[in-house]
N, C-alpha and C. Protein backbone atom coordinates (compact mmCIF):
# COMPACT_ATOMS: atom_id res chain seq x y z
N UNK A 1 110.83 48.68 -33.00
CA UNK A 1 111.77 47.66 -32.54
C UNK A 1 111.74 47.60 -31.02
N UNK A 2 111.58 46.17 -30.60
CA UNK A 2 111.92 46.39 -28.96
C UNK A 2 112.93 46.19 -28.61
N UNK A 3 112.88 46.56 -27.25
CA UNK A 3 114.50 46.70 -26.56
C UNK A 3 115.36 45.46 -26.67
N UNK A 4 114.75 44.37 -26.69
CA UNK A 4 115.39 42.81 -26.88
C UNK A 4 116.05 42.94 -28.40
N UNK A 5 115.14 43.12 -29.65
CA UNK A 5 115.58 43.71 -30.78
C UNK A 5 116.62 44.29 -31.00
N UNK A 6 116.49 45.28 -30.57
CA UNK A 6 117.53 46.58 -30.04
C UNK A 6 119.03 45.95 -29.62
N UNK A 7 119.34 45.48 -28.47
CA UNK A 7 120.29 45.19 -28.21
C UNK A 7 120.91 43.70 -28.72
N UNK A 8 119.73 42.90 -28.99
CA UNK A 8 120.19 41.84 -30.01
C UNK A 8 120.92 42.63 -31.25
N UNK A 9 120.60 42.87 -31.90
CA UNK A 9 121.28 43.59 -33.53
C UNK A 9 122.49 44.40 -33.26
N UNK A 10 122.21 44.69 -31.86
CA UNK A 10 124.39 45.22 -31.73
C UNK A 10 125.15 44.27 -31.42
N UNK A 11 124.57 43.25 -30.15
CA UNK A 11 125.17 42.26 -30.24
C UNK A 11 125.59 40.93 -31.14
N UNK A 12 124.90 40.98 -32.21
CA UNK A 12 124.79 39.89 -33.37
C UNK A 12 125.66 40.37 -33.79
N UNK A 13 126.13 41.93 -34.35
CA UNK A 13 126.87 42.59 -34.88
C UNK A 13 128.25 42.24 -34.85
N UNK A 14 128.40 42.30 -33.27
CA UNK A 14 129.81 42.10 -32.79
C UNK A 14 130.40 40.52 -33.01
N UNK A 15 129.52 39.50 -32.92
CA UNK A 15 129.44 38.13 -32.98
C UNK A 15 129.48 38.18 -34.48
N UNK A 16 129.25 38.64 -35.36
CA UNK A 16 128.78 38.42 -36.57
C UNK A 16 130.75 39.14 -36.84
N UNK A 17 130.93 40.19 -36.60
CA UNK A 17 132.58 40.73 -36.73
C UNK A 17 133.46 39.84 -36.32
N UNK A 18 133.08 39.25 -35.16
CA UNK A 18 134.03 38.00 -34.86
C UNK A 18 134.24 36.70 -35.76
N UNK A 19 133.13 36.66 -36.74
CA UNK A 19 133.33 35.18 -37.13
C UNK A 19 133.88 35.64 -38.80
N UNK A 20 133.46 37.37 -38.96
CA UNK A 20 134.20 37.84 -40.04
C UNK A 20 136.29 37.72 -40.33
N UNK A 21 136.30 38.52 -39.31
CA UNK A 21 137.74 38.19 -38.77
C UNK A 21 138.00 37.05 -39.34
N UNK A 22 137.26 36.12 -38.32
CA UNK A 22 137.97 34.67 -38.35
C UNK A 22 138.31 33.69 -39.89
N UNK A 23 136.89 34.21 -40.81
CA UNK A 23 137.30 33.82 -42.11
C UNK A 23 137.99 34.55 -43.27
N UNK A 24 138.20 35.69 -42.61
CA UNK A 24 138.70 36.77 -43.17
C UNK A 24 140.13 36.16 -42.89
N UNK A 25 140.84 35.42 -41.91
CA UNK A 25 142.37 34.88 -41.71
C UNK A 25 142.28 33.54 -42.43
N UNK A 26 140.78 32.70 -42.60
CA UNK A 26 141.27 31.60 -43.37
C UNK A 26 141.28 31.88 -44.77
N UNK A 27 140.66 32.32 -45.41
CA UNK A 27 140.56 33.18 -46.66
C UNK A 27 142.37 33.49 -47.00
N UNK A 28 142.94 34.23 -46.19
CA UNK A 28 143.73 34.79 -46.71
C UNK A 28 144.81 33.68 -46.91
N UNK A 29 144.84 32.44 -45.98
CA UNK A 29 145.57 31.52 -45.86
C UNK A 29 145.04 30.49 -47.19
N UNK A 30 143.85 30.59 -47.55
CA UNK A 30 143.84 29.78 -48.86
C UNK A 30 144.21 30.41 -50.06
N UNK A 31 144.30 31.74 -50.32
CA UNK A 31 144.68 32.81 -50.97
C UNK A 31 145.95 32.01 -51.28
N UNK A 32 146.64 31.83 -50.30
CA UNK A 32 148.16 32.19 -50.07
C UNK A 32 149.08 30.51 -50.59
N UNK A 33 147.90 29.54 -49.93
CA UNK A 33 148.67 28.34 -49.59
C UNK A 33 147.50 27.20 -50.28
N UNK A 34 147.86 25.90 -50.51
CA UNK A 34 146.99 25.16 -50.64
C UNK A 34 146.40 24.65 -49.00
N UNK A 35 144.95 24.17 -49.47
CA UNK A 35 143.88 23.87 -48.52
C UNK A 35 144.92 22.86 -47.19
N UNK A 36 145.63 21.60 -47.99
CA UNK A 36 145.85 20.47 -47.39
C UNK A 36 147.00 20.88 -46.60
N UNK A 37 147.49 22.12 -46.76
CA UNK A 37 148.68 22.36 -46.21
C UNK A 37 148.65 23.04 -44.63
N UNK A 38 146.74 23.44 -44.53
CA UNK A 38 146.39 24.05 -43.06
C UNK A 38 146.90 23.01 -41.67
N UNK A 39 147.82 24.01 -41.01
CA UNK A 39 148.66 23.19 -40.07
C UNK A 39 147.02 23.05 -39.18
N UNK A 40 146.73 21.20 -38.52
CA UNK A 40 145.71 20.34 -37.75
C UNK A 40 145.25 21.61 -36.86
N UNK A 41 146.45 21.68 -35.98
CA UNK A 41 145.55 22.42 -34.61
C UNK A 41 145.27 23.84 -34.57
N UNK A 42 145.59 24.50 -35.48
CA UNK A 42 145.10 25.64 -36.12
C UNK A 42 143.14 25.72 -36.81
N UNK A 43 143.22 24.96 -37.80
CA UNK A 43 142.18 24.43 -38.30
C UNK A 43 141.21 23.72 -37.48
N UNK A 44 141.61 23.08 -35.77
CA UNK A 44 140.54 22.87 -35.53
C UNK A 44 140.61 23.79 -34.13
N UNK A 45 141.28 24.77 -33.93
CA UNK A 45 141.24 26.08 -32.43
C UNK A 45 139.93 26.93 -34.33
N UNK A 46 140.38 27.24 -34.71
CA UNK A 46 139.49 27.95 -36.18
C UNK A 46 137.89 27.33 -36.04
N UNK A 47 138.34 25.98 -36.17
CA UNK A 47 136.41 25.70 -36.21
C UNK A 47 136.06 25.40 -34.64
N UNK A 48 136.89 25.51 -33.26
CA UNK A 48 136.39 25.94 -31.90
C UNK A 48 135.98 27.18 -31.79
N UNK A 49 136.37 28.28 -32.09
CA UNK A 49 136.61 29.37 -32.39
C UNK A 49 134.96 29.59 -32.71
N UNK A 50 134.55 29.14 -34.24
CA UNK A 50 133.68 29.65 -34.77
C UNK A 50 132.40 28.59 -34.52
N UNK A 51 132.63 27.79 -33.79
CA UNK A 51 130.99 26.79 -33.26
C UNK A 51 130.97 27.44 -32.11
N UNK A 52 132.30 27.88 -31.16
CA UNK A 52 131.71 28.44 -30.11
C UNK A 52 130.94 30.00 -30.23
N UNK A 53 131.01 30.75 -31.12
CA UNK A 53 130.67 32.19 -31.61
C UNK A 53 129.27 31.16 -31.88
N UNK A 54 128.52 30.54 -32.44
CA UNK A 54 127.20 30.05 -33.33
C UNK A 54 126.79 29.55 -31.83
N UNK A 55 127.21 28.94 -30.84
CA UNK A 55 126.67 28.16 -29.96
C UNK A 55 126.20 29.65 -28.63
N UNK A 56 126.93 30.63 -28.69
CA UNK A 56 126.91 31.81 -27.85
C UNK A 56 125.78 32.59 -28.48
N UNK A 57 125.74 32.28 -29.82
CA UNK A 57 124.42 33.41 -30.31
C UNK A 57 123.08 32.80 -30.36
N UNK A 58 123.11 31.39 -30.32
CA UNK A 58 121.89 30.70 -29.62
C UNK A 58 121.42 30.92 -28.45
N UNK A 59 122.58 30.26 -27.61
CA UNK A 59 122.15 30.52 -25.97
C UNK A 59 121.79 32.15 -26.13
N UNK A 60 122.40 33.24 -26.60
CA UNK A 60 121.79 34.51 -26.70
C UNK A 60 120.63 34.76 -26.95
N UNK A 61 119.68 34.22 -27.73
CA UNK A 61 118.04 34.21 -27.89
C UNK A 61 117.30 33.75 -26.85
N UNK A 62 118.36 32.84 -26.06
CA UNK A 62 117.19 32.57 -24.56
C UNK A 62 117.57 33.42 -23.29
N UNK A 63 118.74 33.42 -23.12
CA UNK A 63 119.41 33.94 -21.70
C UNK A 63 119.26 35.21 -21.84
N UNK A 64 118.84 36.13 -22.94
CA UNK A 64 119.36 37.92 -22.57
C UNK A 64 118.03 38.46 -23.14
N UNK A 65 117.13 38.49 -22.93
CA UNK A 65 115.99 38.49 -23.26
C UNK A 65 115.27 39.66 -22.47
N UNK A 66 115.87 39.55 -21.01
CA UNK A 66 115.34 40.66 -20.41
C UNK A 66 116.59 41.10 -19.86
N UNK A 67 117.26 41.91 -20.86
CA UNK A 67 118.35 42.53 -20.88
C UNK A 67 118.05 43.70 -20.74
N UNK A 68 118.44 44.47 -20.07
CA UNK A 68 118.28 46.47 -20.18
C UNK A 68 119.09 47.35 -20.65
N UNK A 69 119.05 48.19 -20.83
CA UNK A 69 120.17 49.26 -21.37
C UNK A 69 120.41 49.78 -20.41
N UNK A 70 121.58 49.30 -19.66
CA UNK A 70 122.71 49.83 -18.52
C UNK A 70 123.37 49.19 -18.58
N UNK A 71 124.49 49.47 -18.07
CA UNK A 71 125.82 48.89 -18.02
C UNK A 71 126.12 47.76 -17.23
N UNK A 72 125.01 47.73 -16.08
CA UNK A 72 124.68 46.59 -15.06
C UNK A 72 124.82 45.30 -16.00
N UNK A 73 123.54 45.01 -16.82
CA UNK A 73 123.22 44.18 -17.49
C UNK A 73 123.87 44.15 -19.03
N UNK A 74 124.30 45.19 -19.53
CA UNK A 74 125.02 45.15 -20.74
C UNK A 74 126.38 44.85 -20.77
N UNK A 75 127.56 45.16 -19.76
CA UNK A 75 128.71 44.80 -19.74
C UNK A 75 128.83 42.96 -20.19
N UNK A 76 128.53 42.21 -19.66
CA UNK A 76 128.89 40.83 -19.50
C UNK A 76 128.66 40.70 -21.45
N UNK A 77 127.74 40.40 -21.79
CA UNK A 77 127.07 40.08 -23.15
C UNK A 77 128.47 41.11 -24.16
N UNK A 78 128.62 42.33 -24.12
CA UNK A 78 129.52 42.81 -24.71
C UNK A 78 131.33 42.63 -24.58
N UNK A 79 131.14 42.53 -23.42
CA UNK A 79 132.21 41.93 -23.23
C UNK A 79 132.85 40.90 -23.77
N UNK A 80 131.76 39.35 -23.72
CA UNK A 80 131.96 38.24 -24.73
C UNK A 80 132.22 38.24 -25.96
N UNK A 81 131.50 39.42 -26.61
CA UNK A 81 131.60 39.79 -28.01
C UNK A 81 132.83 40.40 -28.37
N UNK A 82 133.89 41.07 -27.02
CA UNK A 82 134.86 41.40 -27.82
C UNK A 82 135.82 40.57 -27.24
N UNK A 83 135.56 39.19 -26.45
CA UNK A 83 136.92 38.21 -26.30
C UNK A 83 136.47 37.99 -27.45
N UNK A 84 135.42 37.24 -27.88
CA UNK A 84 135.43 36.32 -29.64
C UNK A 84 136.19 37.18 -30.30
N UNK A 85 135.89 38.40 -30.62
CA UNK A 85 136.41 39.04 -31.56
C UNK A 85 137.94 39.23 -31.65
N UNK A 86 138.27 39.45 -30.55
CA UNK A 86 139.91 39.38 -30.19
C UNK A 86 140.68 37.90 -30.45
N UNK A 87 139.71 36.86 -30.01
CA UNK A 87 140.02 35.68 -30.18
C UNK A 87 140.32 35.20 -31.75
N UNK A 88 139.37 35.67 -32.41
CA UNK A 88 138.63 35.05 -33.48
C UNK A 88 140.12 35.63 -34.79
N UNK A 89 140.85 36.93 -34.31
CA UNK A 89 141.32 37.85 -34.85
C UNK A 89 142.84 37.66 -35.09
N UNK A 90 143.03 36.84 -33.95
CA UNK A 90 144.21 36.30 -33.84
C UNK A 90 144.74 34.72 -33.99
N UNK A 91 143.57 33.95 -34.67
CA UNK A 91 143.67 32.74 -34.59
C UNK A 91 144.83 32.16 -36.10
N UNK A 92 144.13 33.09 -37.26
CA UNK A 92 145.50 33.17 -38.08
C UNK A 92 145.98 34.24 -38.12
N UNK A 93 147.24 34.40 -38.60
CA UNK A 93 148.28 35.50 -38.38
C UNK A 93 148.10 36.29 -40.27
N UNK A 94 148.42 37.87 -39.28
CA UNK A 94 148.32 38.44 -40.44
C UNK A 94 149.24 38.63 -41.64
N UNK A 95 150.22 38.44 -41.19
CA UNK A 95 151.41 38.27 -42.27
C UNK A 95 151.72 36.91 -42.63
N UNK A 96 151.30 37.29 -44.33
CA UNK A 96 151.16 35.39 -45.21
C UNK A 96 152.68 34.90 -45.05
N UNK A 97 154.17 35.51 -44.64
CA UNK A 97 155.08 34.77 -44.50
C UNK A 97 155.13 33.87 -43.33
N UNK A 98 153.71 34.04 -42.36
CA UNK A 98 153.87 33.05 -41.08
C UNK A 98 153.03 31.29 -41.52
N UNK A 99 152.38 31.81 -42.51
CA UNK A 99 151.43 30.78 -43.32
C UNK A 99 152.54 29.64 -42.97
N UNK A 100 153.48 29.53 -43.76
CA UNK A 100 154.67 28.36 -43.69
C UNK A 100 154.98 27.65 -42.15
N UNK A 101 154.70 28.64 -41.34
CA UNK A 101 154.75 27.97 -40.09
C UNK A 101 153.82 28.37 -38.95
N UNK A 102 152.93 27.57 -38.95
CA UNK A 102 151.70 27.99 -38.30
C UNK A 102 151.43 27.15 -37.33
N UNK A 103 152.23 25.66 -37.15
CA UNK A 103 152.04 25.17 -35.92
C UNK A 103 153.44 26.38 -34.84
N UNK A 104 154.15 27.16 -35.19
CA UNK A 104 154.94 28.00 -34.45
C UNK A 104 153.85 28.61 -34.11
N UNK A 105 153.21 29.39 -34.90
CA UNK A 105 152.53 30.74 -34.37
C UNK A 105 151.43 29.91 -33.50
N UNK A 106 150.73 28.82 -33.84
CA UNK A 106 150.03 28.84 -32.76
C UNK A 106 150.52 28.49 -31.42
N UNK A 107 151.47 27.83 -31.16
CA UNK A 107 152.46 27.65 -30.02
C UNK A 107 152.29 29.20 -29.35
N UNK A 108 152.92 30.32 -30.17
CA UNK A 108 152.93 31.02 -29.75
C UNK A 108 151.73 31.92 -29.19
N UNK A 109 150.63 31.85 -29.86
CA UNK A 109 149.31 32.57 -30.02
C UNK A 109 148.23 31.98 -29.39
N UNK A 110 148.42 30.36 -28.71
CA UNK A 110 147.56 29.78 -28.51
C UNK A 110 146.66 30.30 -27.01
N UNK A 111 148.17 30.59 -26.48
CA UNK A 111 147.29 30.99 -24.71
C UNK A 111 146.74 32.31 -24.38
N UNK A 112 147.04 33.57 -25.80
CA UNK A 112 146.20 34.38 -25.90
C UNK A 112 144.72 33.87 -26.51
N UNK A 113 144.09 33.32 -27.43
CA UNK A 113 143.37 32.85 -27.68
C UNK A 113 143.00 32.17 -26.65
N UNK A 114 143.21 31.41 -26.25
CA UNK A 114 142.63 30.07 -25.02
C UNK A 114 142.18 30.95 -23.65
N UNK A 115 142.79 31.88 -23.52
CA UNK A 115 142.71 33.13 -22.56
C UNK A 115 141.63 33.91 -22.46
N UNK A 116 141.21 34.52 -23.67
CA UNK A 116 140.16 35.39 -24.21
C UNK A 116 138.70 34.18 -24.48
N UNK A 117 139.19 32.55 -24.61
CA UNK A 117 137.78 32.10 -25.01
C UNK A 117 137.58 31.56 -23.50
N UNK A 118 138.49 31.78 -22.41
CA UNK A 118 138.14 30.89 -21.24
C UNK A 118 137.20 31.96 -20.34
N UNK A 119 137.30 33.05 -21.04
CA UNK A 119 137.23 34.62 -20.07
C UNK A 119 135.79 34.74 -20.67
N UNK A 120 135.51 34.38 -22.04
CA UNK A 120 134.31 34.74 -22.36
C UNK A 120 133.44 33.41 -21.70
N UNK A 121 133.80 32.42 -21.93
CA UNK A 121 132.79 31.07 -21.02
C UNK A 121 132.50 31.58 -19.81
N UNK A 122 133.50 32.13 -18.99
CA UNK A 122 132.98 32.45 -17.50
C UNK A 122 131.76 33.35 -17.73
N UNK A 123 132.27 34.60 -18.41
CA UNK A 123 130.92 35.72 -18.51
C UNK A 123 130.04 35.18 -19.35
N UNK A 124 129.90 34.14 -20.09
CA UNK A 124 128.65 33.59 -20.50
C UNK A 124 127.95 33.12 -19.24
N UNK A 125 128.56 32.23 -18.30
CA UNK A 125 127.50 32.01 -16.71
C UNK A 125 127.65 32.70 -16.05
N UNK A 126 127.61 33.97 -16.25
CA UNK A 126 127.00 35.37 -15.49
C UNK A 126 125.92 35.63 -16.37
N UNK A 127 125.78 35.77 -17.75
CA UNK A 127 124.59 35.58 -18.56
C UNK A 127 123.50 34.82 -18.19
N UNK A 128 123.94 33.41 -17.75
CA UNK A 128 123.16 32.34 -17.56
C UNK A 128 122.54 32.39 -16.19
N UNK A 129 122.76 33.51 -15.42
CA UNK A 129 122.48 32.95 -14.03
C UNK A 129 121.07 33.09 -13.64
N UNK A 130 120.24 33.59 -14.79
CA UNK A 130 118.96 33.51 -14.21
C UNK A 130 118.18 32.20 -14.77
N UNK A 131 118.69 31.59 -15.69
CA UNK A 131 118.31 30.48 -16.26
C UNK A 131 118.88 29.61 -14.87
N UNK A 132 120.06 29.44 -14.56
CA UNK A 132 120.55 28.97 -13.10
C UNK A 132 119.77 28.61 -12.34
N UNK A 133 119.40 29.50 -11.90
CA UNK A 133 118.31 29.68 -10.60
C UNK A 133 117.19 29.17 -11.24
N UNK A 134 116.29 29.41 -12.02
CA UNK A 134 115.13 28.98 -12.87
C UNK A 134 115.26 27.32 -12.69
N UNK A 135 116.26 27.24 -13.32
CA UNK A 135 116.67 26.08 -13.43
C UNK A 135 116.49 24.77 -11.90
N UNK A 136 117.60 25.45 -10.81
CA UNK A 136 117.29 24.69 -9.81
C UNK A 136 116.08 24.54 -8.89
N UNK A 137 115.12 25.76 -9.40
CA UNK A 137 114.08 25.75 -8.82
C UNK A 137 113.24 24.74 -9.30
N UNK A 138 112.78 24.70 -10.47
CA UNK A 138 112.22 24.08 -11.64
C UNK A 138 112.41 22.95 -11.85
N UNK A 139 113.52 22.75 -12.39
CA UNK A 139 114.13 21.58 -12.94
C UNK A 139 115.74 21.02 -12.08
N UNK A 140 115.34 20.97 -10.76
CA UNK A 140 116.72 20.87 -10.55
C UNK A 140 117.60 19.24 -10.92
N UNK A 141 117.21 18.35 -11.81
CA UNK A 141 117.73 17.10 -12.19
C UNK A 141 118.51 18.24 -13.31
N UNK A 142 118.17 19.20 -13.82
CA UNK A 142 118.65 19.40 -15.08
C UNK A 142 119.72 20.28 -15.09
N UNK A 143 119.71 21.24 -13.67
CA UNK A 143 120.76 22.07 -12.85
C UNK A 143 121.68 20.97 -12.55
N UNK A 144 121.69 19.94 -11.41
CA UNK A 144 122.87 19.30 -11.21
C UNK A 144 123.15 17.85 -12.06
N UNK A 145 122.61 17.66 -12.80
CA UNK A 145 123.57 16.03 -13.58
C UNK A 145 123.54 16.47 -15.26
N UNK A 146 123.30 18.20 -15.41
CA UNK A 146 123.52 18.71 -16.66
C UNK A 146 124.54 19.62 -17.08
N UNK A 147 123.38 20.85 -15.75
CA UNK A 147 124.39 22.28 -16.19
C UNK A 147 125.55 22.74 -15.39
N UNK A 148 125.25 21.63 -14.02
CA UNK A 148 126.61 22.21 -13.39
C UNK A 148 127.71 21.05 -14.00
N UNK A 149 127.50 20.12 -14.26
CA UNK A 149 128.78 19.36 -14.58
C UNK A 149 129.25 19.61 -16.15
N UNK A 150 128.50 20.04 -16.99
CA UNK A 150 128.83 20.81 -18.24
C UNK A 150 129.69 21.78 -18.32
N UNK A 151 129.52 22.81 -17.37
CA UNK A 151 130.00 23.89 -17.22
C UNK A 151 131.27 23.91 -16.52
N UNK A 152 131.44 22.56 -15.56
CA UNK A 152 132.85 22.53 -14.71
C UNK A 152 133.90 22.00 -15.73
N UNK A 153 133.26 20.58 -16.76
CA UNK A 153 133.70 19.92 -17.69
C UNK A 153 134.98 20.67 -18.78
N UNK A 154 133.64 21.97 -19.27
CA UNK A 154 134.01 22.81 -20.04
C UNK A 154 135.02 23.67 -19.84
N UNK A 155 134.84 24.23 -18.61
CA UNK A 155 135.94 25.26 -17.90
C UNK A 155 137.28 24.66 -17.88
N UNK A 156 137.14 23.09 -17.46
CA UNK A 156 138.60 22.44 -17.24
C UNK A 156 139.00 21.98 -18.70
N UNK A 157 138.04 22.05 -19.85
CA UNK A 157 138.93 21.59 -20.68
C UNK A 157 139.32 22.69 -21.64
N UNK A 158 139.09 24.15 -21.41
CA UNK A 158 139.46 24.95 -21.85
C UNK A 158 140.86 25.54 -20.57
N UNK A 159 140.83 25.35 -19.72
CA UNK A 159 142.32 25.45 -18.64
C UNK A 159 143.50 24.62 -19.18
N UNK A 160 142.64 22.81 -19.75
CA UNK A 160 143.81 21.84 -20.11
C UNK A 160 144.38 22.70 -21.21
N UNK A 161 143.68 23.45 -22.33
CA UNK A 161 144.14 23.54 -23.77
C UNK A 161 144.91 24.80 -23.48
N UNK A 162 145.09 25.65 -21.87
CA UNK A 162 145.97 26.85 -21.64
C UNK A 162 147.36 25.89 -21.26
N UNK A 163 146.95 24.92 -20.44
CA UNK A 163 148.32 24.07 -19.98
C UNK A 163 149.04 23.12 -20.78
N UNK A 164 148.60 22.49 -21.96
CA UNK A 164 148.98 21.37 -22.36
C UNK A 164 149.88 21.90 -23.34
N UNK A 165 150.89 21.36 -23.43
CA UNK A 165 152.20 21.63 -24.41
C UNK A 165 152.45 21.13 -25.89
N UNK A 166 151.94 19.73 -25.83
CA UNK A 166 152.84 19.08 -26.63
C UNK A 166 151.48 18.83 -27.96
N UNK A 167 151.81 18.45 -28.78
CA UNK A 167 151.11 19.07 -30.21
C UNK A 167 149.91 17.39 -29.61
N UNK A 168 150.85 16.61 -29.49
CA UNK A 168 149.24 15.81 -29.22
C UNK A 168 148.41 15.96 -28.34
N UNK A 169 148.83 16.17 -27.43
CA UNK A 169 147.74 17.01 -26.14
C UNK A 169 146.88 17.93 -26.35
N UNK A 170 147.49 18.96 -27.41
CA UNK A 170 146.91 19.87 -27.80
C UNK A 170 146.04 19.70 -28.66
N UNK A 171 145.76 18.50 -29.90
CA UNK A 171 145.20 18.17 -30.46
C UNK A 171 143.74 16.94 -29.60
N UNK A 172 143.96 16.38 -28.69
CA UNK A 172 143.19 15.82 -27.57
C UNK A 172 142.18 17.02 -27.30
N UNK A 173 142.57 17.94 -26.71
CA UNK A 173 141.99 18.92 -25.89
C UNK A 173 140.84 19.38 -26.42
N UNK A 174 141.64 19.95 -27.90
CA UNK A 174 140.88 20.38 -28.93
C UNK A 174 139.66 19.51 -29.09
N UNK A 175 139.67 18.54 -30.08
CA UNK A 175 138.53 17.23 -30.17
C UNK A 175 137.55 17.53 -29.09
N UNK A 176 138.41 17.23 -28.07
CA UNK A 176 137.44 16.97 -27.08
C UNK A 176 136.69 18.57 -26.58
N UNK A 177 136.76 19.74 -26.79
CA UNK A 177 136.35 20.64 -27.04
C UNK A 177 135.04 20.57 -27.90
N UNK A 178 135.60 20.78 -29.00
CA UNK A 178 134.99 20.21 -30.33
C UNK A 178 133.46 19.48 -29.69
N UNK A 179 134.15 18.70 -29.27
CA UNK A 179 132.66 17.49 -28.89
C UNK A 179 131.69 18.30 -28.24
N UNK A 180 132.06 18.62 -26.93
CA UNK A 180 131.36 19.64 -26.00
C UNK A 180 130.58 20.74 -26.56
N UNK A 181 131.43 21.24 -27.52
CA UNK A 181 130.23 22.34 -28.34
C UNK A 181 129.50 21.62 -29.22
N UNK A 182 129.99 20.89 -29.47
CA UNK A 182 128.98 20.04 -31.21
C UNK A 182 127.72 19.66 -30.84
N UNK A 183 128.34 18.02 -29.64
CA UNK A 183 127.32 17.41 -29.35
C UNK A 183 125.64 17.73 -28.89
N UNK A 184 126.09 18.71 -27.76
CA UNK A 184 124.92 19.34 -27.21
C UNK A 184 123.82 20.26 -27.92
N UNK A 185 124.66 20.55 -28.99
CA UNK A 185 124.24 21.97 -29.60
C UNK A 185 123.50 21.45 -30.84
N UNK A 186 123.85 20.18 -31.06
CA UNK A 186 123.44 19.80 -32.67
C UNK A 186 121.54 19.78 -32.55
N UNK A 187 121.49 19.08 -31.25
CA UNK A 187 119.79 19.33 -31.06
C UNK A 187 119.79 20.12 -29.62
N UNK A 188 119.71 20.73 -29.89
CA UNK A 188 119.85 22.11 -28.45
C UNK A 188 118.88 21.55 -27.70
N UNK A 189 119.12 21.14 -26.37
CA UNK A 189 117.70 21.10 -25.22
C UNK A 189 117.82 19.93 -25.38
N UNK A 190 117.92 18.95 -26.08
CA UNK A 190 117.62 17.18 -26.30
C UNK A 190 117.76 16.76 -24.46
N UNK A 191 119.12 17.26 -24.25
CA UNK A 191 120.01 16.34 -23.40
C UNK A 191 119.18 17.15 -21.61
N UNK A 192 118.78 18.07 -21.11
CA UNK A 192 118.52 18.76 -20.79
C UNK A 192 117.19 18.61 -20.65
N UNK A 193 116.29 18.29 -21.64
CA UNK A 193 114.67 17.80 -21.85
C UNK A 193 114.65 16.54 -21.22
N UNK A 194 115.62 15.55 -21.96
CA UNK A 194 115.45 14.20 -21.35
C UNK A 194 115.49 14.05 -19.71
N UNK A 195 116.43 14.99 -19.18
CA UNK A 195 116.81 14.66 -18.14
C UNK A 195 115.44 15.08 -16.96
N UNK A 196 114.68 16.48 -17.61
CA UNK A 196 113.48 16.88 -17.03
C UNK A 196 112.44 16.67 -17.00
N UNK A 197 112.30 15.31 -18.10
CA UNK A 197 111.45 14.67 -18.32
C UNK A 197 111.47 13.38 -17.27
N UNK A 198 112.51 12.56 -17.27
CA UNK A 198 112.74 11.61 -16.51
C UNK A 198 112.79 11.73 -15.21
N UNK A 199 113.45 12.88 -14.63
CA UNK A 199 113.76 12.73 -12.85
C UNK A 199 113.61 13.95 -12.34
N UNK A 200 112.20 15.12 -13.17
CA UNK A 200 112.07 15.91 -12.77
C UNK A 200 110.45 15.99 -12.53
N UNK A 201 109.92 15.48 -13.02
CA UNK A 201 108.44 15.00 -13.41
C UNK A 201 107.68 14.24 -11.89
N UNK A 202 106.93 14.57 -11.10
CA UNK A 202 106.19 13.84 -10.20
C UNK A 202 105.66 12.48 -10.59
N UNK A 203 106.09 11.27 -10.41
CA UNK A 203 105.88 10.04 -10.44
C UNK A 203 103.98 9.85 -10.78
């Protein structure tokens, strides 16, 4: 096994525990309750939750590749693995008498969650920073009208979903979350290719 091997399969591990958790709380909530009764913004922080865990273990096959075993380079990557997991853990509540009121608990639960996934985005672009640099060297159309405005996009709309109060805002935020991980990810590179193709390319 090589060292990429190696530290991939602990880290999948932890990513792979996080998304256990996470259906391990919806599980118990269908156990408990009917399907139609999952309070909206619960059900969709649940599927942010778990596209962002699938979208982190992608970018993980390109960005950590020449990863080492030290703490230098291993902290950030593990670290992420245990906001998801913390995140992922607390998104439904463990006692089925909160089932009945679950737009409360997430009121209550939301800015720990929103906290732990805003903390892991940052240390994902400490992950990314050699792709960064690669990037502006290389491809810099694809560094500034891609990855830096993606990444500012993202950051602020995971800050809105720490600030926003009111159940429709909160449901806005979300969506629009939602999109940000979906869109890009559904054909990974599409958006990113095009752009290095078009205005990165010598005439």
């Amino acid at each position: 096994m090589d060292l990429f091997s190696f530290f991939f399969a602990f880290y999948g591990l932890i990513l792979g525990l996080a998304v256990a958790e996470l259906l391990s709380g919806f599980a118990g909530f269908v156990r408990d309750r009917p399907l139609r009764t999952l309070e909206l913004r619960t059900a969709l922080l649940a599927a942010l939750v778990f596209i962002d865990i699938c979208a982190t273990w992608l970018d993980a096959w390109r960005t950590l590749r020449n990863v080492t075993l030290n703490f230098e380079s291993f902290w950030p990557p593990i670290l992420i693995g245990t906001c998801f997991y913390l995140a992922a853990a607390v998104v439904f509540p463990r006692d089925p008498k909160e089932f009945s009121a679950l737009g409360d608990y997430f009121d209550r639960r939301k800015r720990f969650v929103g906290t732990l996934m805003l903390a892991a985005e940052v240390l994902i672009g400490i992950t990314f920073i050699g792709e960064y640099g690669e990037a502006l060297q290389l491809r810099p159309a694809t560094f500034w009208f891609w990855q830096v405005p993606y990444k500012i996009v993202l950051l602020a709309a995971w800050i809105a979903l720490l600030l926003v109060r009111s159940r429709r805002g909160n449901l806005i935020v979300l969506w629009v979350l939602l999109a940000l991980f979906t869109l890009p990810y559904w054909t990974n590179g599409a958006i990113p290719n095009w752009l290095h193709q078009h205005f990165d390319q010598p005439a």
